[in-house]
N, C-alpha and C. Protein backbone atom coordinates (compact mmCIF):
# COMPACT_ATOMS: atom_id res chain seq x y z
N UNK A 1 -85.13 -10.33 17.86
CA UNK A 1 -84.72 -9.00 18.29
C UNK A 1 -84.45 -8.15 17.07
N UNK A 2 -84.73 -7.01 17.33
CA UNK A 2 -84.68 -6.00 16.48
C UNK A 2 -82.99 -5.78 16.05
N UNK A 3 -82.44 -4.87 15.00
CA UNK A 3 -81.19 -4.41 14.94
C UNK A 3 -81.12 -2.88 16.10
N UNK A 4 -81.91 -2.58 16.10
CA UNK A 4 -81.89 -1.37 17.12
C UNK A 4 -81.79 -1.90 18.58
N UNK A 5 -82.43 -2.94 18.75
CA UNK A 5 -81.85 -3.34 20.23
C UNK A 5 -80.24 -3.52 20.02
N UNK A 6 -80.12 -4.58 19.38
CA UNK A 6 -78.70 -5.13 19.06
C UNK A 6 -78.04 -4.25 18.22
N UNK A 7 -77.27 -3.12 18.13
CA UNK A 7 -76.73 -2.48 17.15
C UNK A 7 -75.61 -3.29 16.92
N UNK A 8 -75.15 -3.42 15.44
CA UNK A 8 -73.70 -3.61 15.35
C UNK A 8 -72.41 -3.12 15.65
N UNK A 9 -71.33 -3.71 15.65
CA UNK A 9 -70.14 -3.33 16.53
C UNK A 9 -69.52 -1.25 15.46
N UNK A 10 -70.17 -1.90 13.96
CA UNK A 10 -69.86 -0.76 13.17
C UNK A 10 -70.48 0.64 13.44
N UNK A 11 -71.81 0.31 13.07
CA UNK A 11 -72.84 1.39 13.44
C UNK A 11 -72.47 2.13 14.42
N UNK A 12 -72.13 1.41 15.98
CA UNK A 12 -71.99 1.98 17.21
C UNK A 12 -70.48 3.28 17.04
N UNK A 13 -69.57 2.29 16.30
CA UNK A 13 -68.65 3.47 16.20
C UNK A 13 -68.43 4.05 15.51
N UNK A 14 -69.66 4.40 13.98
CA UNK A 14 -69.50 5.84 13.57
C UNK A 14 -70.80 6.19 13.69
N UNK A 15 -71.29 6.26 14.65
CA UNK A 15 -72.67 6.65 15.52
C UNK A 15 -71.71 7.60 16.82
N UNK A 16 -70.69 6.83 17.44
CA UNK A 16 -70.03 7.72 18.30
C UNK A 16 -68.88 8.62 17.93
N UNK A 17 -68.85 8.74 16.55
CA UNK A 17 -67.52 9.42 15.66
C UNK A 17 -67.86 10.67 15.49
N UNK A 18 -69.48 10.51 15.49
CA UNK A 18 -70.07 11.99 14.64
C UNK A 18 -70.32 12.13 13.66
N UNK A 19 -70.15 13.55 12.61
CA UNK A 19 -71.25 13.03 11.60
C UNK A 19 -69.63 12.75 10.52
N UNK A 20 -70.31 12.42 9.40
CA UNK A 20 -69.14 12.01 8.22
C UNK A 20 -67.90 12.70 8.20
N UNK A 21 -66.97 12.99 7.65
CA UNK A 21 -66.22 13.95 7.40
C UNK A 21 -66.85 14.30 5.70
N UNK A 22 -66.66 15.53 5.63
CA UNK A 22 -67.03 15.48 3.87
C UNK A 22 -65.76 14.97 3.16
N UNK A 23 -64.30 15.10 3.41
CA UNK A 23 -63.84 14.27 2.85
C UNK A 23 -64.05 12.55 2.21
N UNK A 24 -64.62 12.30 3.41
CA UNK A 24 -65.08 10.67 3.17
C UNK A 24 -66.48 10.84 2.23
N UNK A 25 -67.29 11.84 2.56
CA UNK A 25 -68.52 11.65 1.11
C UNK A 25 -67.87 11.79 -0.26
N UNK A 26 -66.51 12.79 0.05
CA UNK A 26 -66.14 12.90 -1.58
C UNK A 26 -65.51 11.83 -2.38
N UNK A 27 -64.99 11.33 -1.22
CA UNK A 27 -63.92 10.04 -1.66
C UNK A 27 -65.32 9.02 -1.97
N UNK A 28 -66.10 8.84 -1.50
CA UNK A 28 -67.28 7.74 -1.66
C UNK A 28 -67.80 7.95 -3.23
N UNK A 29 -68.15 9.79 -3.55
CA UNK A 29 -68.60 10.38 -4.37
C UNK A 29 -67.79 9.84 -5.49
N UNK A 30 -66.81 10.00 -5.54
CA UNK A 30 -65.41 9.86 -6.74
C UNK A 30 -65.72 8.39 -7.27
N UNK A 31 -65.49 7.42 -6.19
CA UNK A 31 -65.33 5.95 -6.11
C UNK A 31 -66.79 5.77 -6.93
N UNK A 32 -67.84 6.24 -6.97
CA UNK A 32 -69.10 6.13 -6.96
C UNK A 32 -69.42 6.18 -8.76
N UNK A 33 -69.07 7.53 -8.94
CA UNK A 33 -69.00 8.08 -10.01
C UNK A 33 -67.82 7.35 -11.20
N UNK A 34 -66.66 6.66 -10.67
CA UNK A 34 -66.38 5.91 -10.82
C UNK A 34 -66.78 4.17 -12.03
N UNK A 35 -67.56 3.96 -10.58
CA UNK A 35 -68.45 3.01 -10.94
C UNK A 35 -69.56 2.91 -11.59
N UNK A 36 -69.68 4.12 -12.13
CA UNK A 36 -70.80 4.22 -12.81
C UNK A 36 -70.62 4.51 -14.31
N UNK A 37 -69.88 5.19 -14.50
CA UNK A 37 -68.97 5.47 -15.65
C UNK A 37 -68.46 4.24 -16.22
N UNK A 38 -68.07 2.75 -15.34
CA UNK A 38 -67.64 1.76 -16.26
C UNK A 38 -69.21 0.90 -16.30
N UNK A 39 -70.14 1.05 -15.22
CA UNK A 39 -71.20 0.23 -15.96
C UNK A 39 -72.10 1.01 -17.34
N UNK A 40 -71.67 2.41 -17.57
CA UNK A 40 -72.16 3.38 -18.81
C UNK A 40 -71.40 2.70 -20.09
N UNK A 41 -70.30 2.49 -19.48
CA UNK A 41 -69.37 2.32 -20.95
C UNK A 41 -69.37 0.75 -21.31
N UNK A 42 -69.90 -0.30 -20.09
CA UNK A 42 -69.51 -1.61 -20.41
C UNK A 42 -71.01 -2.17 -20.96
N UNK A 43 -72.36 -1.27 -20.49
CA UNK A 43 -73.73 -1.26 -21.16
C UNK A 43 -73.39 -0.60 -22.41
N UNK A 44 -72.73 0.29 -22.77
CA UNK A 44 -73.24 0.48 -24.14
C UNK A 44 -72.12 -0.32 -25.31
N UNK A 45 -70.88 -1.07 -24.44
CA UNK A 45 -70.23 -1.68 -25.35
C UNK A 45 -71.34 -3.10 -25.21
N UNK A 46 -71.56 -3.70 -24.19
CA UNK A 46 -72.31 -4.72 -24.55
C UNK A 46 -73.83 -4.58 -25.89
N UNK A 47 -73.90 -3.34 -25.35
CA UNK A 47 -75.07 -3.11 -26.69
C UNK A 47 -75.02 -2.85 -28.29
N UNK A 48 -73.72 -2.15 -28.08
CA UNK A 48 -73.13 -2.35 -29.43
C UNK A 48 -72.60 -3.14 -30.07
N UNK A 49 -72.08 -4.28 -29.45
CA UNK A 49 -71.91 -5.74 -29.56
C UNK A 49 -72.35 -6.57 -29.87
N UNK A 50 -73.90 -6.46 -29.09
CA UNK A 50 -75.01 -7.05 -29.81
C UNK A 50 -75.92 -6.94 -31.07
N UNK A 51 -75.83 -5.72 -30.76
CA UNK A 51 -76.87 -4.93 -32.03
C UNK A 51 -75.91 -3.84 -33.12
N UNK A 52 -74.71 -3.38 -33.01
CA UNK A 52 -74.04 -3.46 -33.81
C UNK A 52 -73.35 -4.01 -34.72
N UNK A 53 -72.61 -3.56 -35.40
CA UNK A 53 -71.51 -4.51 -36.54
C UNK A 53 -70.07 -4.17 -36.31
N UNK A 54 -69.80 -5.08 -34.87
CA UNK A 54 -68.03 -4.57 -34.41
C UNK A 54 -67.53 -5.87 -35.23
N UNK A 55 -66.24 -5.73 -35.16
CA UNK A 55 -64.94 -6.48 -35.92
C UNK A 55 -65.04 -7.94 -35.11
N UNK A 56 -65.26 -7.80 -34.36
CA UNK A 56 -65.53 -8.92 -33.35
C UNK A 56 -66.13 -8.76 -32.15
N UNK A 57 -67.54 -9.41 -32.69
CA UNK A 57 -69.08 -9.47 -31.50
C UNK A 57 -68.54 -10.02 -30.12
N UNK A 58 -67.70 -11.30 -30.06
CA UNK A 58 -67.85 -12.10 -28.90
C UNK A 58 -66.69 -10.78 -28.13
N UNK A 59 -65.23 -10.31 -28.67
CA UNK A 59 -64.30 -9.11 -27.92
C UNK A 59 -65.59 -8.27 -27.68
N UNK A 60 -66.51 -7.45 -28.22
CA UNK A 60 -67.45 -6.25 -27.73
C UNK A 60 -68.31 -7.08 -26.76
N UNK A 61 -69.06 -7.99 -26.96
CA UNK A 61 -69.77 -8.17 -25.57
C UNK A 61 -68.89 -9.03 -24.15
N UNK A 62 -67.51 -9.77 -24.40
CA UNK A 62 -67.19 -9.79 -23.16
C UNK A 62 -66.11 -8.62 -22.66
N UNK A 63 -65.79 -7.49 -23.86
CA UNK A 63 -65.59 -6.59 -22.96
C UNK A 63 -66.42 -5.76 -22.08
N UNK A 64 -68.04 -5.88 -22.74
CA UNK A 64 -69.03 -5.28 -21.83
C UNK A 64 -69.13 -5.74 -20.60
N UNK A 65 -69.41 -7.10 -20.35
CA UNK A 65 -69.97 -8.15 -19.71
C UNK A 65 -68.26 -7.80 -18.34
N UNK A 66 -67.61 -7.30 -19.19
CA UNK A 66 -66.27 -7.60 -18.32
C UNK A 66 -66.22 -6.18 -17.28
N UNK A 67 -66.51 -5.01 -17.95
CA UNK A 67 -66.76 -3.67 -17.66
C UNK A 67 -67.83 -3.21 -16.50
N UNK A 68 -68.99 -4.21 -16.69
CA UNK A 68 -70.18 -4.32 -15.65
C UNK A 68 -69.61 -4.91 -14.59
N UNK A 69 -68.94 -6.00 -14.61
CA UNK A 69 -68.40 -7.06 -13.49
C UNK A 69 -67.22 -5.68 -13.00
N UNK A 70 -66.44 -5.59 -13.31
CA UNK A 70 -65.43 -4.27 -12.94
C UNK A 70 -66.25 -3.48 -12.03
N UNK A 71 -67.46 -2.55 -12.36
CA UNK A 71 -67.83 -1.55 -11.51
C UNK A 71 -68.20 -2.22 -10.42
N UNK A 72 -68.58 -2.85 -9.77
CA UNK A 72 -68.64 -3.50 -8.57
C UNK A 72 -67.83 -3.09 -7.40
N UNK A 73 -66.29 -3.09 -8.06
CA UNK A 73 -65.91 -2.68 -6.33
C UNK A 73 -65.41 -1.42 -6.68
N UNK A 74 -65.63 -0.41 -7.26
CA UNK A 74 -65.72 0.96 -6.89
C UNK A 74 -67.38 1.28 -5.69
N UNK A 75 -68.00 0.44 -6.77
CA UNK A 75 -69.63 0.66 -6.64
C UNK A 75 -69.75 0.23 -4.80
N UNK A 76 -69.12 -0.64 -4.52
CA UNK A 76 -69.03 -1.64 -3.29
C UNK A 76 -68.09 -0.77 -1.81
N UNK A 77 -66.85 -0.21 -2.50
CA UNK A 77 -66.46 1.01 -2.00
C UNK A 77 -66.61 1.83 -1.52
N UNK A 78 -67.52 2.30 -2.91
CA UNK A 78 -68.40 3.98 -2.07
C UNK A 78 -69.22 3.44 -1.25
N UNK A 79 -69.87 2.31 -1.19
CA UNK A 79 -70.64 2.26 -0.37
C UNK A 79 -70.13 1.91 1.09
N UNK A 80 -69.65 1.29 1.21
CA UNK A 80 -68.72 1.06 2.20
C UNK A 80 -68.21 2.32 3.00
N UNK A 81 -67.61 3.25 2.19
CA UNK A 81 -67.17 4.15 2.59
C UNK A 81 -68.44 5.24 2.95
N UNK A 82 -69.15 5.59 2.83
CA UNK A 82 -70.33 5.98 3.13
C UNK A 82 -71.34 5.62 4.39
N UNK A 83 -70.63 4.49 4.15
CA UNK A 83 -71.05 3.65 6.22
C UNK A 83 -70.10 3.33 6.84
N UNK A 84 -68.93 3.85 6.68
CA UNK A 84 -67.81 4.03 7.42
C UNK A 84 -67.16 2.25 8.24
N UNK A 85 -66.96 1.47 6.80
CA UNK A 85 -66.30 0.52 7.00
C UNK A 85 -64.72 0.70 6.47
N UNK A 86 -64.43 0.61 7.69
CA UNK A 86 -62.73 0.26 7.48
C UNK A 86 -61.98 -0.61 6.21
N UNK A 87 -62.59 -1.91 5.78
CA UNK A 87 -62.45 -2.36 4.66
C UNK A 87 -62.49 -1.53 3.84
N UNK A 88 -63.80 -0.72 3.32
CA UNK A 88 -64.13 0.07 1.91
C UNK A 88 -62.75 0.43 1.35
N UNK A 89 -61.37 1.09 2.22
CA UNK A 89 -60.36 1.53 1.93
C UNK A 89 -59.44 1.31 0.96
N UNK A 90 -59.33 0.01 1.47
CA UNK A 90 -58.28 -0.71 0.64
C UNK A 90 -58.96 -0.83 -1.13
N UNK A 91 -60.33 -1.67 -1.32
CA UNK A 91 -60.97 -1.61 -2.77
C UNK A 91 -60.82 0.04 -3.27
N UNK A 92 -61.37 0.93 -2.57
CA UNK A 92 -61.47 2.20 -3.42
C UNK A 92 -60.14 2.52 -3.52
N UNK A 93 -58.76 2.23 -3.40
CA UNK A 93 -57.19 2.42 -3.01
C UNK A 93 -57.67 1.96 -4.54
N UNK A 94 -57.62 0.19 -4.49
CA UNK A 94 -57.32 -0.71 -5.80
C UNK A 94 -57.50 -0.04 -6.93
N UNK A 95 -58.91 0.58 -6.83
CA UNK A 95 -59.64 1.26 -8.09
C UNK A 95 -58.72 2.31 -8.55
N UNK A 96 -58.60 3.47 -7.49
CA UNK A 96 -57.57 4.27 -8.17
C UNK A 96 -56.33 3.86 -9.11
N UNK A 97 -55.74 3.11 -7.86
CA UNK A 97 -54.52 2.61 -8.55
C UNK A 97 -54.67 2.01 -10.02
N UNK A 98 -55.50 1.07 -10.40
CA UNK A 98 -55.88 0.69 -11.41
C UNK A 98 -56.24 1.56 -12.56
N UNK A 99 -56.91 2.41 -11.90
CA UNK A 99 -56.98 3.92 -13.15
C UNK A 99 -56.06 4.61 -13.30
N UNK A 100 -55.17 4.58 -12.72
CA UNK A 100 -54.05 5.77 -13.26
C UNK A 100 -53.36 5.02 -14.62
N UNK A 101 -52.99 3.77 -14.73
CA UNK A 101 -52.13 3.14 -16.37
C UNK A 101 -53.34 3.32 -17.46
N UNK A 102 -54.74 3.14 -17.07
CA UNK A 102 -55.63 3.45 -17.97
C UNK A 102 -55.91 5.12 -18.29
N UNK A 103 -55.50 5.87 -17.43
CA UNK A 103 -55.46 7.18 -17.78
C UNK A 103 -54.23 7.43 -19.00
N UNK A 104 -53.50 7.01 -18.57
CA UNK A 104 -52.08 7.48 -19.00
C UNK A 104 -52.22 6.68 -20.32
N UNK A 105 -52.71 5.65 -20.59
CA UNK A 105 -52.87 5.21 -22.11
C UNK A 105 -53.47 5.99 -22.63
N UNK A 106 -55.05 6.81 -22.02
CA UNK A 106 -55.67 7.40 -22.85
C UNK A 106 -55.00 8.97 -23.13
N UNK A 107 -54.00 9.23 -22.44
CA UNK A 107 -53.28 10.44 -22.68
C UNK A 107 -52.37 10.41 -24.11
N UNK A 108 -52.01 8.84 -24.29
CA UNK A 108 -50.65 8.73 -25.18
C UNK A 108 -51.95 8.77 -26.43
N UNK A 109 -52.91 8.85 -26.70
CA UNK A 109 -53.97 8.28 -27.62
C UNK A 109 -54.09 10.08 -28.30
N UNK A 110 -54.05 9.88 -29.67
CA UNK A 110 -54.38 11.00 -30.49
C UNK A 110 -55.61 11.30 -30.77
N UNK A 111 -56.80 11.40 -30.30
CA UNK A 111 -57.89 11.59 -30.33
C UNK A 111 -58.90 12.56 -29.24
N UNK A 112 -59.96 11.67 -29.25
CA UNK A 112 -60.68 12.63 -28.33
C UNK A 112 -60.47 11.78 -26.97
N UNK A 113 -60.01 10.65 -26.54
CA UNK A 113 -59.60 10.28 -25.54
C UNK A 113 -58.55 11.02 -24.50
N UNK A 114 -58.01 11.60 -25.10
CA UNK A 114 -56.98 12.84 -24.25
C UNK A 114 -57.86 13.52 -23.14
N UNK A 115 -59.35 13.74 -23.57
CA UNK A 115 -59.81 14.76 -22.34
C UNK A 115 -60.15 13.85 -21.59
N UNK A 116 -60.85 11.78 -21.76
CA UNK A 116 -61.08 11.44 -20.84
C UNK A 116 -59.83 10.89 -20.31
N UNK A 117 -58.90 11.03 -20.64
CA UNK A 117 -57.44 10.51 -19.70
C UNK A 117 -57.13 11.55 -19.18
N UNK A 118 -57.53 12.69 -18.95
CA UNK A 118 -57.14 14.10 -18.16
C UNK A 118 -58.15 14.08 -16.75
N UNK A 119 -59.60 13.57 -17.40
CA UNK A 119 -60.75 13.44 -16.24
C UNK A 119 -60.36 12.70 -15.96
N UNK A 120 -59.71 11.22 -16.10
CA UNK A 120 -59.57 10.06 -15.38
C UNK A 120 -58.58 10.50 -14.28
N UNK A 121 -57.12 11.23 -14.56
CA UNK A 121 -56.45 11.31 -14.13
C UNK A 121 -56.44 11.84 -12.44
N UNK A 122 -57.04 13.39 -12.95
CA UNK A 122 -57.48 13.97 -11.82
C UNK A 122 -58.50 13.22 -11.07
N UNK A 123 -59.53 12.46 -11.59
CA UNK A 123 -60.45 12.20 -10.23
C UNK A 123 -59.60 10.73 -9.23
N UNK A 124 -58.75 10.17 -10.26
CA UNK A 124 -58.26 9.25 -9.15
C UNK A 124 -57.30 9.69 -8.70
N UNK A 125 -56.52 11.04 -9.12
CA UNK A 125 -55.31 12.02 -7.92
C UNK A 125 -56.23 12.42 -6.69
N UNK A 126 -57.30 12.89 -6.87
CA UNK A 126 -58.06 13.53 -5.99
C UNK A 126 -57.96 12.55 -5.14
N UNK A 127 -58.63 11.25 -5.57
CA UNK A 127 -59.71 10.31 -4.78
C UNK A 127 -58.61 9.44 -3.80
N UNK A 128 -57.19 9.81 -4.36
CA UNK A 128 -56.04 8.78 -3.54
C UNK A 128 -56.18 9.65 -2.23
N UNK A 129 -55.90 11.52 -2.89
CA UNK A 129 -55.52 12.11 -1.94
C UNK A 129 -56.77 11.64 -0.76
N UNK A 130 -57.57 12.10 -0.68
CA UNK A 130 -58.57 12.31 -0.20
C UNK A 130 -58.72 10.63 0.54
N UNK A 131 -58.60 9.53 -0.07
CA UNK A 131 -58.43 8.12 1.28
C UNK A 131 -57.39 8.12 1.61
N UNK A 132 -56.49 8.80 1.87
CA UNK A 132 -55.03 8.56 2.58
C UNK A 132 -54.99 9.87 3.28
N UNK A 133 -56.19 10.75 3.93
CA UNK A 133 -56.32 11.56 4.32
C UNK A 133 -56.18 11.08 5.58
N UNK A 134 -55.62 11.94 7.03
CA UNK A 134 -55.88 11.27 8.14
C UNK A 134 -57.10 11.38 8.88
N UNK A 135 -57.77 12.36 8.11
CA UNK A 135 -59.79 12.66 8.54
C UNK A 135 -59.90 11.40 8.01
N UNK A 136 -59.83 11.11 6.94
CA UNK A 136 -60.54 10.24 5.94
C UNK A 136 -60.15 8.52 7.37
N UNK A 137 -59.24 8.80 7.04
CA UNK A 137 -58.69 7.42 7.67
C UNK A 137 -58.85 7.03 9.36
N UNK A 138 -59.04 8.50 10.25
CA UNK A 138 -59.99 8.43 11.41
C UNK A 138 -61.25 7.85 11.36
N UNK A 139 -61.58 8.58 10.90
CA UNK A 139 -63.13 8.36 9.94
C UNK A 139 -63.85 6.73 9.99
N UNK A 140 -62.66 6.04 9.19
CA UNK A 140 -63.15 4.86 9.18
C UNK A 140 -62.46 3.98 9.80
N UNK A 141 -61.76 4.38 10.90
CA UNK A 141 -61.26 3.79 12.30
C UNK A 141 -60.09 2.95 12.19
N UNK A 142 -59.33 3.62 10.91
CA UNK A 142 -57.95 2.70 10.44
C UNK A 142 -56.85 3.14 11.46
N UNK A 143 -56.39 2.52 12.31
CA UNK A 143 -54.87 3.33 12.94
C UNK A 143 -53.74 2.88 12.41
N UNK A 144 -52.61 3.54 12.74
CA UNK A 144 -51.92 3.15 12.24
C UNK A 144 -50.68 2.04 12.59
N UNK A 145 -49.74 1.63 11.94
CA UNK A 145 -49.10 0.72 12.19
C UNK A 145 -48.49 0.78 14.35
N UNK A 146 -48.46 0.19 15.12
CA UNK A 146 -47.93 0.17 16.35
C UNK A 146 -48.96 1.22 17.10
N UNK A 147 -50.14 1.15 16.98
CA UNK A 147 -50.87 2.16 17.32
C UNK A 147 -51.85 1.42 17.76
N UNK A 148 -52.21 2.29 19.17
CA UNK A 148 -53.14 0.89 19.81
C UNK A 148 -54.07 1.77 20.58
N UNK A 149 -55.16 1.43 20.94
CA UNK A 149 -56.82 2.05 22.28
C UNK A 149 -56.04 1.95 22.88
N UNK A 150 -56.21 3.27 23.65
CA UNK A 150 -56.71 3.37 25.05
C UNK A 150 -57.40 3.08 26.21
């Protein structure tokens, strides 16, 4: 049998939800962009690792190697959140949360890291606001505590 005969239990209910909220594309968007930004930075530390002259090769390539493995559940997130699984929530939550102490280091940093601890900051303020939205959180069919169908 086909998946169109058999739809899944998911599909069916954000098939009957309507269309996305754009909140939930942005929050997907953020999470997304996210994840892409640490497989940019953990490819070019692994490359410089290899084919550069860092202080220590084996710290530059398993911080790469470590950076690639990281984007995953932003990457896993947006996607999630984009097909309106209830899970996606909680990982794209983690991610934020996880970026805000890495923002805030790059704020205390005297350099040119200040502007990316300012971008970091804001896109994971945004990206909290925006999954703890109650569109957002309709959306992907979370209710809340003592809250039950009809």
């Amino acid at each position: 049998m086909s998946s169109e005969q058999n739809p899944t239990p998911g599909a069916e209910a954000a098939d009957e939800a309507g269309p996305r909220p754009g909140r939930l594309t942005a929050a997907a968007a953020l999470a997304a962009l996210e994840g892409l930004a640490l497989v940019v930075g953990g490819v070019w530390m692994l490359v410089e690792g290899l084919t550069g002259h860092p202080a220590d090769r084996t710290a530059a390539v398993t911080g790469g190697v470590t950076l690639i493995v990281l984007a995953l559940l932003p990457l896993l997130a947006a996607r999630g959140l984009l097909a309106r699984r209830s899970w996606s929530r909680g990982p794209a939550v983690m991610t934020q949360l996880m970026a805000l102490p890495v923002a805030y280091n790059l704020l205390q940093a005297d350099s040119v890291a200040i502007p990316a601890g300012i971008a970091l900051a804001a896109v994971s303020v945004a990206s909290l606001v925006l999954l703890v939205n109650p569109t957002t959180t309709r959306a992907l069919g979370i209710r809340g505590p003592g809250r039950v169908e009809k």
